[in-house]
Protein backbone atom coordinates (compact mmCIF):
# COMPACT_ATOMS: atom_id res chain seq x y z
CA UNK A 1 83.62 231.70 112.10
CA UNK A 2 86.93 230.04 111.39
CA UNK A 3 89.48 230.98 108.61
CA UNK A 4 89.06 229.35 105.41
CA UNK A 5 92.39 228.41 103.35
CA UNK A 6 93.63 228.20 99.93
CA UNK A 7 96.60 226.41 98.68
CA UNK A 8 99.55 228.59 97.41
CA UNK A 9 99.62 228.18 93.43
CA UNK A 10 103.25 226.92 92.70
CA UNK A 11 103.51 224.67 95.65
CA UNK A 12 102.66 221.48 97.36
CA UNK A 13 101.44 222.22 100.98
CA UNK A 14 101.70 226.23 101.79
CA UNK A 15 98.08 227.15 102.47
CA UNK A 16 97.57 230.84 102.61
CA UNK A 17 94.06 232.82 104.37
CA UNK A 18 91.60 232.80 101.48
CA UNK A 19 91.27 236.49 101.92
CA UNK A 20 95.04 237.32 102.56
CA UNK A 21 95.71 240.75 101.14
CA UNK A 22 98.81 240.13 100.25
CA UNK A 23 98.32 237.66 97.52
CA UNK A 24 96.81 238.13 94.21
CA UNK A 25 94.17 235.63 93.17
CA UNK A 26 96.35 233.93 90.57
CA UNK A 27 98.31 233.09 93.99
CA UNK A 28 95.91 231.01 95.53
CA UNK A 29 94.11 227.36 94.56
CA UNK A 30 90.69 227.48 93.53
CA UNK A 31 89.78 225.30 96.36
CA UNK A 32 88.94 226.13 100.39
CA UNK A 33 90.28 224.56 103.17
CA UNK A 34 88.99 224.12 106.55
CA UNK A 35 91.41 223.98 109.70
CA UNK A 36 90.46 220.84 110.45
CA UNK A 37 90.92 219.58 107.38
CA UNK A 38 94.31 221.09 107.60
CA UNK A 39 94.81 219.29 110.89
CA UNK A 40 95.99 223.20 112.14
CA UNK A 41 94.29 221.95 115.82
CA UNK A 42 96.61 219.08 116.34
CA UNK A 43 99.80 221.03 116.37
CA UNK A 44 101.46 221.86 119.77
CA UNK A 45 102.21 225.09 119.22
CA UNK A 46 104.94 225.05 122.47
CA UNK A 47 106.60 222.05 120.55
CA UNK A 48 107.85 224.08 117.85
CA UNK A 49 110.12 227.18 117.89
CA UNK A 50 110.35 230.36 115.77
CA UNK A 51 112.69 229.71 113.18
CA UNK A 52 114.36 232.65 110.85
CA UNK A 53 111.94 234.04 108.57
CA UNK A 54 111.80 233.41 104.23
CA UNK A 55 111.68 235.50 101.45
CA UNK A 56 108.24 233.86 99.97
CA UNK A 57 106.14 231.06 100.38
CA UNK A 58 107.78 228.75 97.88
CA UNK A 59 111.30 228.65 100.08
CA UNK A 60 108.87 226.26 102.80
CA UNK A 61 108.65 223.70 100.39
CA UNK A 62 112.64 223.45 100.16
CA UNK A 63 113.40 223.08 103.92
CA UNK A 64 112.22 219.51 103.99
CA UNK A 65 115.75 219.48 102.06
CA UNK A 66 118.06 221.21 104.21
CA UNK A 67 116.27 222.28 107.39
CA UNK A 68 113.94 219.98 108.14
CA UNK A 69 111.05 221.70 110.49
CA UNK A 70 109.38 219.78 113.27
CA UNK A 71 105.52 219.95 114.25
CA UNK A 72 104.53 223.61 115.27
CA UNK A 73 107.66 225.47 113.95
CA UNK A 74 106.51 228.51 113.05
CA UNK A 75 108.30 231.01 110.29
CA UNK A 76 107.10 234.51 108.85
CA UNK A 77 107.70 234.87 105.00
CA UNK A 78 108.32 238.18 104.25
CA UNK A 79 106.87 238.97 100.79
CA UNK A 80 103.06 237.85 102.59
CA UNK A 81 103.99 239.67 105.98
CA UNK A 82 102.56 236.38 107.70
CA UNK A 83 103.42 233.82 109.57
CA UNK A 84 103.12 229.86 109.07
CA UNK A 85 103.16 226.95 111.39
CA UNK A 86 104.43 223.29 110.31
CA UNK A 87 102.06 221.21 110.42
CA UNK A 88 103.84 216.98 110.81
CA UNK A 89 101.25 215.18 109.71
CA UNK A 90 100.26 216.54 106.89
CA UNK A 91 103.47 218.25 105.81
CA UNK A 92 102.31 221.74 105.40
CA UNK A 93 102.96 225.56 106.01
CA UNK A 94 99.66 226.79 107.03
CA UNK A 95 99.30 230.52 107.27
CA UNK A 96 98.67 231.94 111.11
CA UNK A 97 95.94 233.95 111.22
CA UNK A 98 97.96 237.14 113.13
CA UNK A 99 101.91 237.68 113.10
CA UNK A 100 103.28 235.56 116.53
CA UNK A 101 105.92 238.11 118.48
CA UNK A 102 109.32 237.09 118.26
């Protein structure tokens, strides 16, 4: 079965694991995602790079700012213990399903 998602309450495009431990339910959208829907199969995963991690979800949103990521960067926030790939075309953090090594 694959992961479902839930959008991040406070943000824009950081989907989190429906069942993530780590977040209370006020944290997450009401609504489930699929990874397809998320378009989580089209990223190239090589085409990316491990970038330093963040403090919580909501610092993602800001990079678009200052640090623009690139399809299939990946970066672990620290108050969820997970890690999140960028997803291009559809301008989202989507939560890995198990921590990536460094």
């Amino acid at each position: 079965m694959s992961p479902e998602y839930k959008k991040m309450a406070g943000t824009a495009a950081v989907f989190i694991l429906a069942d993530n431990p780590k977040a209370s339910p006020v944290e997450r959208d009401g609504m489930v995602w699929s990874p397809e829907e998320l378009k989580v199969y089209d990223v190239d995963i090589d085409a990316g790079q491990k970038r330093p991690s963040m403090a919580n979800a909501l610092a993602l949103e800001g990079l678009e700012d200052y640090d623009p990521p690139k399809n299939g960067d990946i970066r672990n926030v620290d108050s969820l213990e997970a890690d999140f790939i960028y997803v291009a075309n559809t301008r989202s953090w989507i939560q890995v399903p198990e921590i990536i090594p460094t």
